[in-house]
PDB file of N, CA and C in Angstrom:
ATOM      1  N   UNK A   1       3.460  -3.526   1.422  1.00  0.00           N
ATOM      2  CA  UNK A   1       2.538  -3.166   0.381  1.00  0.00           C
ATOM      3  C   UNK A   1       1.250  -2.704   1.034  1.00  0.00           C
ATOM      4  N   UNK A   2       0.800  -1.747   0.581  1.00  0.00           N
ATOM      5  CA  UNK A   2      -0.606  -1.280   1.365  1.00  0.00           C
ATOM      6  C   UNK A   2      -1.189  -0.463   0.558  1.00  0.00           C
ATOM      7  N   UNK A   3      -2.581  -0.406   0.470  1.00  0.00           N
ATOM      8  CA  UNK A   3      -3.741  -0.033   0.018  1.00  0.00           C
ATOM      9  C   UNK A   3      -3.882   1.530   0.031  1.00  0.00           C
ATOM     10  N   UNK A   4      -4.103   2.322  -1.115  1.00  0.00           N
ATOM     11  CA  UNK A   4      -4.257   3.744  -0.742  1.00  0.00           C
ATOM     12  C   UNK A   4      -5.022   4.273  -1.607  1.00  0.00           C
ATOM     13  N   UNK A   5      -5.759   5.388  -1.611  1.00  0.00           N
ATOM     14  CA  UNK A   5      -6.424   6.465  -2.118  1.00  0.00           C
ATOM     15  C   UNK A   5      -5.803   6.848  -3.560  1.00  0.00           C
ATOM     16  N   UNK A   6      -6.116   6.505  -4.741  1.00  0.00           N
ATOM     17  CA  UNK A   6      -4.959   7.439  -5.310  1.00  0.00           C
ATOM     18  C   UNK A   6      -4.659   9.163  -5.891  1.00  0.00           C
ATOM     19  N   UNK A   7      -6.127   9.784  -4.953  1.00  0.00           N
ATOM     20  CA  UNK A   7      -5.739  11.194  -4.792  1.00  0.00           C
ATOM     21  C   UNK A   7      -5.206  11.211  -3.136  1.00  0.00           C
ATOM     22  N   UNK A   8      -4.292  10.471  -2.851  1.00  0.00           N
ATOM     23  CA  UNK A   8      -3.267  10.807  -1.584  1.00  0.00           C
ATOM     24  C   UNK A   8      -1.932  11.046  -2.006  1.00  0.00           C
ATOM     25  N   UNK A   9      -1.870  11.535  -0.951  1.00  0.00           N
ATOM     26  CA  UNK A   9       0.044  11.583  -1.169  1.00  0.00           C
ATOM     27  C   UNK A   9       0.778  10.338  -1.294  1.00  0.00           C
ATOM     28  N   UNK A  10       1.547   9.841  -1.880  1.00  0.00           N
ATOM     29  CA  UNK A  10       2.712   8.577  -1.926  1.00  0.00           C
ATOM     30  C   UNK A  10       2.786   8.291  -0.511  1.00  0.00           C
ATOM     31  N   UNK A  11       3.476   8.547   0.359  1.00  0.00           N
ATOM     32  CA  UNK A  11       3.715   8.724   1.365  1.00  0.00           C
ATOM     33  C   UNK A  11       2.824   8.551   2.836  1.00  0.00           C
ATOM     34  N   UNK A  12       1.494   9.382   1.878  1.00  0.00           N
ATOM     35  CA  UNK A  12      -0.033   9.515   3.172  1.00  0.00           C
ATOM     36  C   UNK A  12      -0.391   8.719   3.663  1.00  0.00           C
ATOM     37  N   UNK A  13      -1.429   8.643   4.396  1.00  0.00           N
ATOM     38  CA  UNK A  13      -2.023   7.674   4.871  1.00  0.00           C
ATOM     39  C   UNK A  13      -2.782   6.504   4.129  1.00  0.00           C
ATOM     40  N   UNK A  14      -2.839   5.263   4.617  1.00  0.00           N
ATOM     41  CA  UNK A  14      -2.810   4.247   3.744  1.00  0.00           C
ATOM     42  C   UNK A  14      -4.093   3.258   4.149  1.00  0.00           C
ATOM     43  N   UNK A  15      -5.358   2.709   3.507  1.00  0.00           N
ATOM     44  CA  UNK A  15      -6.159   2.042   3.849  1.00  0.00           C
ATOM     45  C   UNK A  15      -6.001   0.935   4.617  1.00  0.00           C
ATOM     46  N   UNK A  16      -5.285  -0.245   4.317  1.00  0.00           N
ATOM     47  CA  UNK A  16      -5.125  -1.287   4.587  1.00  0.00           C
ATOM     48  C   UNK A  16      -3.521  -1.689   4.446  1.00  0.00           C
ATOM     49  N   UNK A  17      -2.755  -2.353   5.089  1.00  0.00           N
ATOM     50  CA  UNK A  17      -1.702  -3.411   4.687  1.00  0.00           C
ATOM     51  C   UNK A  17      -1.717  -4.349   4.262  1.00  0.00           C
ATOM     52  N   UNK A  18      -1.170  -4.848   3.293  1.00  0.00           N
ATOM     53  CA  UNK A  18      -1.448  -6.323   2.707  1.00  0.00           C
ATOM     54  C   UNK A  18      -0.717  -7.087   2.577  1.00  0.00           C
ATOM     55  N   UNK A  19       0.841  -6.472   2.640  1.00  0.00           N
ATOM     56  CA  UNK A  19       2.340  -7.127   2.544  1.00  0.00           C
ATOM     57  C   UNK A  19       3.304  -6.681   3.377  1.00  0.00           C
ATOM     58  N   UNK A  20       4.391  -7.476   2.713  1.00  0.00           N
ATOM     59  CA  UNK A  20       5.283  -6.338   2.552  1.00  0.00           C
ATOM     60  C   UNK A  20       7.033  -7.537   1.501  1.00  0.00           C
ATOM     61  N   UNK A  21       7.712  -6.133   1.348  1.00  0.00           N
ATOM     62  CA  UNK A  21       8.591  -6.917   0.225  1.00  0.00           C
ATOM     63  C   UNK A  21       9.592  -6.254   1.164  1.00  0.00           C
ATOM     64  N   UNK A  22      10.886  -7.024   1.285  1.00  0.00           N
ATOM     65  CA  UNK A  22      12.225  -7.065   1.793  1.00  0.00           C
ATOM     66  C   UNK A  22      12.655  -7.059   0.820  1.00  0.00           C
ATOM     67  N   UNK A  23      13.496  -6.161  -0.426  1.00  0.00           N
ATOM     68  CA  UNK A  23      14.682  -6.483  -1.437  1.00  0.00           C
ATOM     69  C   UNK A  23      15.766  -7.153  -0.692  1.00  0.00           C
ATOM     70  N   UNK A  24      16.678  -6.682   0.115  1.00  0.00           N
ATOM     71  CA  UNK A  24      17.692  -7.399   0.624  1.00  0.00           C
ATOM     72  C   UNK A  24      17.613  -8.439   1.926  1.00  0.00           C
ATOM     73  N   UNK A  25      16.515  -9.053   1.914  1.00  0.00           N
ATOM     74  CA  UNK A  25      16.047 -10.395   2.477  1.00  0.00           C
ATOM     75  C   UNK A  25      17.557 -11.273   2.522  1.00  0.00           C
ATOM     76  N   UNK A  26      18.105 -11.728   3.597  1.00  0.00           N
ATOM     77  CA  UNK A  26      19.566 -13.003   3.434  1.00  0.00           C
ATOM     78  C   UNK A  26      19.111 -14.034   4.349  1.00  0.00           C
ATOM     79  N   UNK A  27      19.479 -15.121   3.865  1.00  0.00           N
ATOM     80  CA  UNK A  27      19.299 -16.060   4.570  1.00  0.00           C
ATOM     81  C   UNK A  27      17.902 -17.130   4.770  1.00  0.00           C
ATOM     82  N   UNK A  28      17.772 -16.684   6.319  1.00  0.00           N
ATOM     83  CA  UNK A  28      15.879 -17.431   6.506  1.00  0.00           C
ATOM     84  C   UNK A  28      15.025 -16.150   6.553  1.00  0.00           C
ATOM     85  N   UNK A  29      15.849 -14.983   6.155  1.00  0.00           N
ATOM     86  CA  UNK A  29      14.261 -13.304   6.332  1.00  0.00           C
ATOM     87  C   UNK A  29      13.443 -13.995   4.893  1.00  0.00           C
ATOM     88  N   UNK A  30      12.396 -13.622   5.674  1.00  0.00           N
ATOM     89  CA  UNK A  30      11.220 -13.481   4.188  1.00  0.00           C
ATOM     90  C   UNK A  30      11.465 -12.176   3.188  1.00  0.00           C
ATOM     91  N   UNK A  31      11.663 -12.778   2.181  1.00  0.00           N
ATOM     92  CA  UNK A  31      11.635 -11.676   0.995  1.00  0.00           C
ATOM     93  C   UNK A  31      10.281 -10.981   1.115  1.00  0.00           C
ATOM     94  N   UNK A  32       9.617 -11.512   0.564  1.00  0.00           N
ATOM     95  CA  UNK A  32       7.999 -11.401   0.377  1.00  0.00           C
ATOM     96  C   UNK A  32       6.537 -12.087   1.032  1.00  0.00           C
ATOM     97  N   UNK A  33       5.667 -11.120   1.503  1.00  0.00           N
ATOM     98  CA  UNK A  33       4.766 -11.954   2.440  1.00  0.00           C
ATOM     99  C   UNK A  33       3.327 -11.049   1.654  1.00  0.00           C
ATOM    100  N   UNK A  34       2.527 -11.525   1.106  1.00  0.00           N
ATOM    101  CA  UNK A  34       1.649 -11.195   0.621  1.00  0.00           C
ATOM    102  C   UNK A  34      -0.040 -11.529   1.359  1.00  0.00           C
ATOM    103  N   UNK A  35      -1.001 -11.314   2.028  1.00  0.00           N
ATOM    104  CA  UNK A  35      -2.177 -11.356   2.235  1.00  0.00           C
ATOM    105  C   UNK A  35      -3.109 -11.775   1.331  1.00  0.00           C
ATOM    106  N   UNK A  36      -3.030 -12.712   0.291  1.00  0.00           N
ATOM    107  CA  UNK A  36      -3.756 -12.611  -1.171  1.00  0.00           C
ATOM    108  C   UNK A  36      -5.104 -13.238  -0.936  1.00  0.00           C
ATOM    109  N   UNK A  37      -5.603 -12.966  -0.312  1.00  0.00           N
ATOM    110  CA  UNK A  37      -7.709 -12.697   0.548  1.00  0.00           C
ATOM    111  C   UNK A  37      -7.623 -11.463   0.495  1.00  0.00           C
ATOM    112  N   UNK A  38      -6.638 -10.106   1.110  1.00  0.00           N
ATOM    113  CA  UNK A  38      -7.163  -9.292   1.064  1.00  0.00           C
ATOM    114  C   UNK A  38      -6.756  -8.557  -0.788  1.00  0.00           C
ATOM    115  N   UNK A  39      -5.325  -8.914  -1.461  1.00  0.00           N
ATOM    116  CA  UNK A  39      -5.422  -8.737  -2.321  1.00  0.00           C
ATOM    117  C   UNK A  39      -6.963  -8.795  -2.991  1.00  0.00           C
ATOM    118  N   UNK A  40      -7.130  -9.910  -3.198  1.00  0.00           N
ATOM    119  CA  UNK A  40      -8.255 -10.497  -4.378  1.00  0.00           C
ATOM    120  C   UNK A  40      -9.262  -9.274  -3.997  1.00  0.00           C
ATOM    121  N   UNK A  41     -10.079  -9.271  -2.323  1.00  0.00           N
ATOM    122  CA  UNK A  41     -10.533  -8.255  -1.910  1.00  0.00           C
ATOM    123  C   UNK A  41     -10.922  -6.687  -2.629  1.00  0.00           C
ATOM    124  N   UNK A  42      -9.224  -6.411  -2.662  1.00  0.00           N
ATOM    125  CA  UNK A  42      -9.338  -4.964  -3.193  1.00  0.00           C
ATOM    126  C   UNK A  42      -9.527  -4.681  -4.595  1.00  0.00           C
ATOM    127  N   UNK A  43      -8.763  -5.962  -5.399  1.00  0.00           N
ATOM    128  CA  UNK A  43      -9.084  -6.194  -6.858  1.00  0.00           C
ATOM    129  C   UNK A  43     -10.330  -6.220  -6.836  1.00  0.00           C
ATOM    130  N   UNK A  44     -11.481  -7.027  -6.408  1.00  0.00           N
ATOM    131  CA  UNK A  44     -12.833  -7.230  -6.709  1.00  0.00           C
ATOM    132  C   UNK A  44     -13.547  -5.727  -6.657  1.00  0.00           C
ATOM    133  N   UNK A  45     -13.172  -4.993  -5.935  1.00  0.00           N
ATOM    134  CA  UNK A  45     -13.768  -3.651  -5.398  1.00  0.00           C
ATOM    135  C   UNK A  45     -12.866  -2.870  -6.697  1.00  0.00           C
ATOM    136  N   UNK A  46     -12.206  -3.013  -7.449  1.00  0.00           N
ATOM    137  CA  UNK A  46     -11.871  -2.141  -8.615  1.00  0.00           C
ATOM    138  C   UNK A  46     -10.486  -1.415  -8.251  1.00  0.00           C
ATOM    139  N   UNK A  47      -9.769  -1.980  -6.720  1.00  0.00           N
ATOM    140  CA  UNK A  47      -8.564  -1.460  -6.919  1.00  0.00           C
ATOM    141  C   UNK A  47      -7.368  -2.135  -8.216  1.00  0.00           C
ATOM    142  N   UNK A  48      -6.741  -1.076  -8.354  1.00  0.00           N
ATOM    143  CA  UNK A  48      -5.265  -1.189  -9.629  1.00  0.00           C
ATOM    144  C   UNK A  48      -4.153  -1.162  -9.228  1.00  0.00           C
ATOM    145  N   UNK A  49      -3.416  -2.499  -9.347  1.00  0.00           N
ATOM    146  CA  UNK A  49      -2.035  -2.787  -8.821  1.00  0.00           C
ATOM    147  C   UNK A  49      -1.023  -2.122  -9.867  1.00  0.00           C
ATOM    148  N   UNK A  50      -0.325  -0.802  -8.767  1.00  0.00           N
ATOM    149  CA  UNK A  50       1.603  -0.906  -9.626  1.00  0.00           C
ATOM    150  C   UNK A  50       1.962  -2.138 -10.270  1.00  0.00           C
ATOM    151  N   UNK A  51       2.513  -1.323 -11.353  1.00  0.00           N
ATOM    152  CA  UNK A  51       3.499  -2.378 -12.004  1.00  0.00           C
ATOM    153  C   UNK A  51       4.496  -3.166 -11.023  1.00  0.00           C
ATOM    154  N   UNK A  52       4.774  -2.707 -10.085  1.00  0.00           N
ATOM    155  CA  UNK A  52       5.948  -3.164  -9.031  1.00  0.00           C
ATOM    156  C   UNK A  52       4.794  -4.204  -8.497  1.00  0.00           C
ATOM    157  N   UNK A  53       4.236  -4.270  -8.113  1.00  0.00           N
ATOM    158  CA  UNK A  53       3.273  -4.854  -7.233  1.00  0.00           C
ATOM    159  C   UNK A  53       2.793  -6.170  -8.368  1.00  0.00           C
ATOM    160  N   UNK A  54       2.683  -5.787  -9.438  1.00  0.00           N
ATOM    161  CA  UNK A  54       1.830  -7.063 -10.324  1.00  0.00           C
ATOM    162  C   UNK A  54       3.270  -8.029 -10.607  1.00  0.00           C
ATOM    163  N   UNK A  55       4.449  -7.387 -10.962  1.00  0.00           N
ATOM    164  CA  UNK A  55       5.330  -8.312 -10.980  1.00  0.00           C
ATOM    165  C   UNK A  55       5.682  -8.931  -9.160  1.00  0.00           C
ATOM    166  N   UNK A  56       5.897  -8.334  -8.416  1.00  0.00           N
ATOM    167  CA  UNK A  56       5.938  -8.965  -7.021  1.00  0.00           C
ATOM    168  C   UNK A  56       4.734 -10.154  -6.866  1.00  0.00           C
ATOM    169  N   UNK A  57       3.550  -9.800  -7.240  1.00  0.00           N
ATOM    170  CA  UNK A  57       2.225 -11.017  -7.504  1.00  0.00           C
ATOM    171  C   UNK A  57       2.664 -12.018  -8.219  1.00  0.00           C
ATOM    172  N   UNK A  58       3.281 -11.790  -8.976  1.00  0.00           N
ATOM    173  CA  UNK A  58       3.780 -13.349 -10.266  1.00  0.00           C
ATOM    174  C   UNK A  58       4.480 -13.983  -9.727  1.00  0.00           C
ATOM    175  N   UNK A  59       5.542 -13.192  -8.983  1.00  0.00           N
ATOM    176  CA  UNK A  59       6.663 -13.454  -8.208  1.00  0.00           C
ATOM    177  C   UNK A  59       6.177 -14.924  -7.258  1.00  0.00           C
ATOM    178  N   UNK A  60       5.216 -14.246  -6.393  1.00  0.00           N
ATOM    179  CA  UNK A  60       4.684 -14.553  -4.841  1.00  0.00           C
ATOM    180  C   UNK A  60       3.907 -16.042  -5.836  1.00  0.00           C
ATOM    181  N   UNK A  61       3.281 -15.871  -6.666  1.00  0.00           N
ATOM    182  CA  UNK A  61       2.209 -17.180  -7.531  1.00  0.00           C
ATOM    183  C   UNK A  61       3.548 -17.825  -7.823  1.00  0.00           C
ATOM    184  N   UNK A  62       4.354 -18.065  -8.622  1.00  0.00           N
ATOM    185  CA  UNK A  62       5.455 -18.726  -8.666  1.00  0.00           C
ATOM    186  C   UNK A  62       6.060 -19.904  -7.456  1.00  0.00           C
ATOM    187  N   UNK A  63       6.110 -19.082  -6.470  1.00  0.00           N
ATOM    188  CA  UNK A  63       6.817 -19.793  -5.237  1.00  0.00           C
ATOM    189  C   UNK A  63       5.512 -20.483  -4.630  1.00  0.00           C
ATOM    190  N   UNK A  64       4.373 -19.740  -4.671  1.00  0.00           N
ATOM    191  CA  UNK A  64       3.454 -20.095  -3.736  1.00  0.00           C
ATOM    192  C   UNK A  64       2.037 -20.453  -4.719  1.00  0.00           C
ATOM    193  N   UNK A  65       1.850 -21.707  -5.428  1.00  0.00           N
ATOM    194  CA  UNK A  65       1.130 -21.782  -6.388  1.00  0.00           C
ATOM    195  C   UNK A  65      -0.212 -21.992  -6.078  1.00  0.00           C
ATOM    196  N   UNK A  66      -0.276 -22.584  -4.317  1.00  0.00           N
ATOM    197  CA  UNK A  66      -1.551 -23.096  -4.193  1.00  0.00           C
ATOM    198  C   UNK A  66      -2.060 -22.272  -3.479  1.00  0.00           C
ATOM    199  N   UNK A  67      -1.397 -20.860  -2.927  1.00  0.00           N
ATOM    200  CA  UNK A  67      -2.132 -19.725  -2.387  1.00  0.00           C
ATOM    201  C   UNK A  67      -3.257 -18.913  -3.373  1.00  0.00           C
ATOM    202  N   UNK A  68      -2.283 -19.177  -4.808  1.00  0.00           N
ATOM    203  CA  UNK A  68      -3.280 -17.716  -5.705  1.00  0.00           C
ATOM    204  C   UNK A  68      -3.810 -18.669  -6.668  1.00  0.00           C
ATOM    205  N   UNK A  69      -5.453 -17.982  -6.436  1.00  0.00           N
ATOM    206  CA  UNK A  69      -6.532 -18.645  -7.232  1.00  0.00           C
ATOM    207  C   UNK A  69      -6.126 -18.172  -8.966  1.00  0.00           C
ATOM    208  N   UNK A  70      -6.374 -19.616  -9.648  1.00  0.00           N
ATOM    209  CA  UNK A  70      -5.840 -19.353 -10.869  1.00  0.00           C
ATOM    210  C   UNK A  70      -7.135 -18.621 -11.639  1.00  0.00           C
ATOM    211  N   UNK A  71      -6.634 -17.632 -13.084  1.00  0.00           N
ATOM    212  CA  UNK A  71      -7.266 -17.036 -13.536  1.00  0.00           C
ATOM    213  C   UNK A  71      -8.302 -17.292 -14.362  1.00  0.00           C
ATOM    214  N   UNK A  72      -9.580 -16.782 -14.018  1.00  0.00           N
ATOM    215  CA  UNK A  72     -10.365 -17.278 -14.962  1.00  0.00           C
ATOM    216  C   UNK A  72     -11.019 -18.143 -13.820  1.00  0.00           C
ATOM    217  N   UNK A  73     -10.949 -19.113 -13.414  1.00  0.00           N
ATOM    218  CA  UNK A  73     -11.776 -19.751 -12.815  1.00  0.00           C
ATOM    219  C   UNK A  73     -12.951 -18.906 -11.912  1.00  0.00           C
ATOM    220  N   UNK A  74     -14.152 -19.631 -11.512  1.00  0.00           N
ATOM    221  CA  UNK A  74     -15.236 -19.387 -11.142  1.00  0.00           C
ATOM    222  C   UNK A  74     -15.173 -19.417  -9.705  1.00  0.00           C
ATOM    223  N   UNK A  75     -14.959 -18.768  -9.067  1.00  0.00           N
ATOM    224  CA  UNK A  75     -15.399 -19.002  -7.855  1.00  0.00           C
ATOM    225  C   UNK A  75     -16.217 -20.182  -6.662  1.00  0.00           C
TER     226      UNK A  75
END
């Protein structure tokens, strides 16, 4: 998962990395590995997560509850 411009190409060059998602993950591979400091990061600055990406976030909060700061709370 990584950070981009969205007058770039799909493909182009990309600001930052922040993840990444394995669909066919078996075994002990990590499916999903998320950075969620730099998430929150890019959210605060007014970046907009894909739909692919906000369900992969629910996903990642699910398994990993005490990584992602719950909503609404104050800082």
């Amino acid at each position: 998962m990584v950070v981009t411009d969205s007058r770039k190409r799909r493909d182009g060059k990309y600001i930052e990395c922040i993840g990444y998602f394995n669909p066919v993950a078996r075994g002990q591979e990590v499916r999903l590995n998320l950075d969620v400091e730099k998430l929150s990061h890019w959210q605060g600055v007014g970046a907009q997560l894909s739909d692919r990406v906000h369900a992969l976030t629910k996903e990642y909060a699910k398994k990993n509850p005490a990584l992602i700061p719950e909503a609404g709370k104050a800082a």
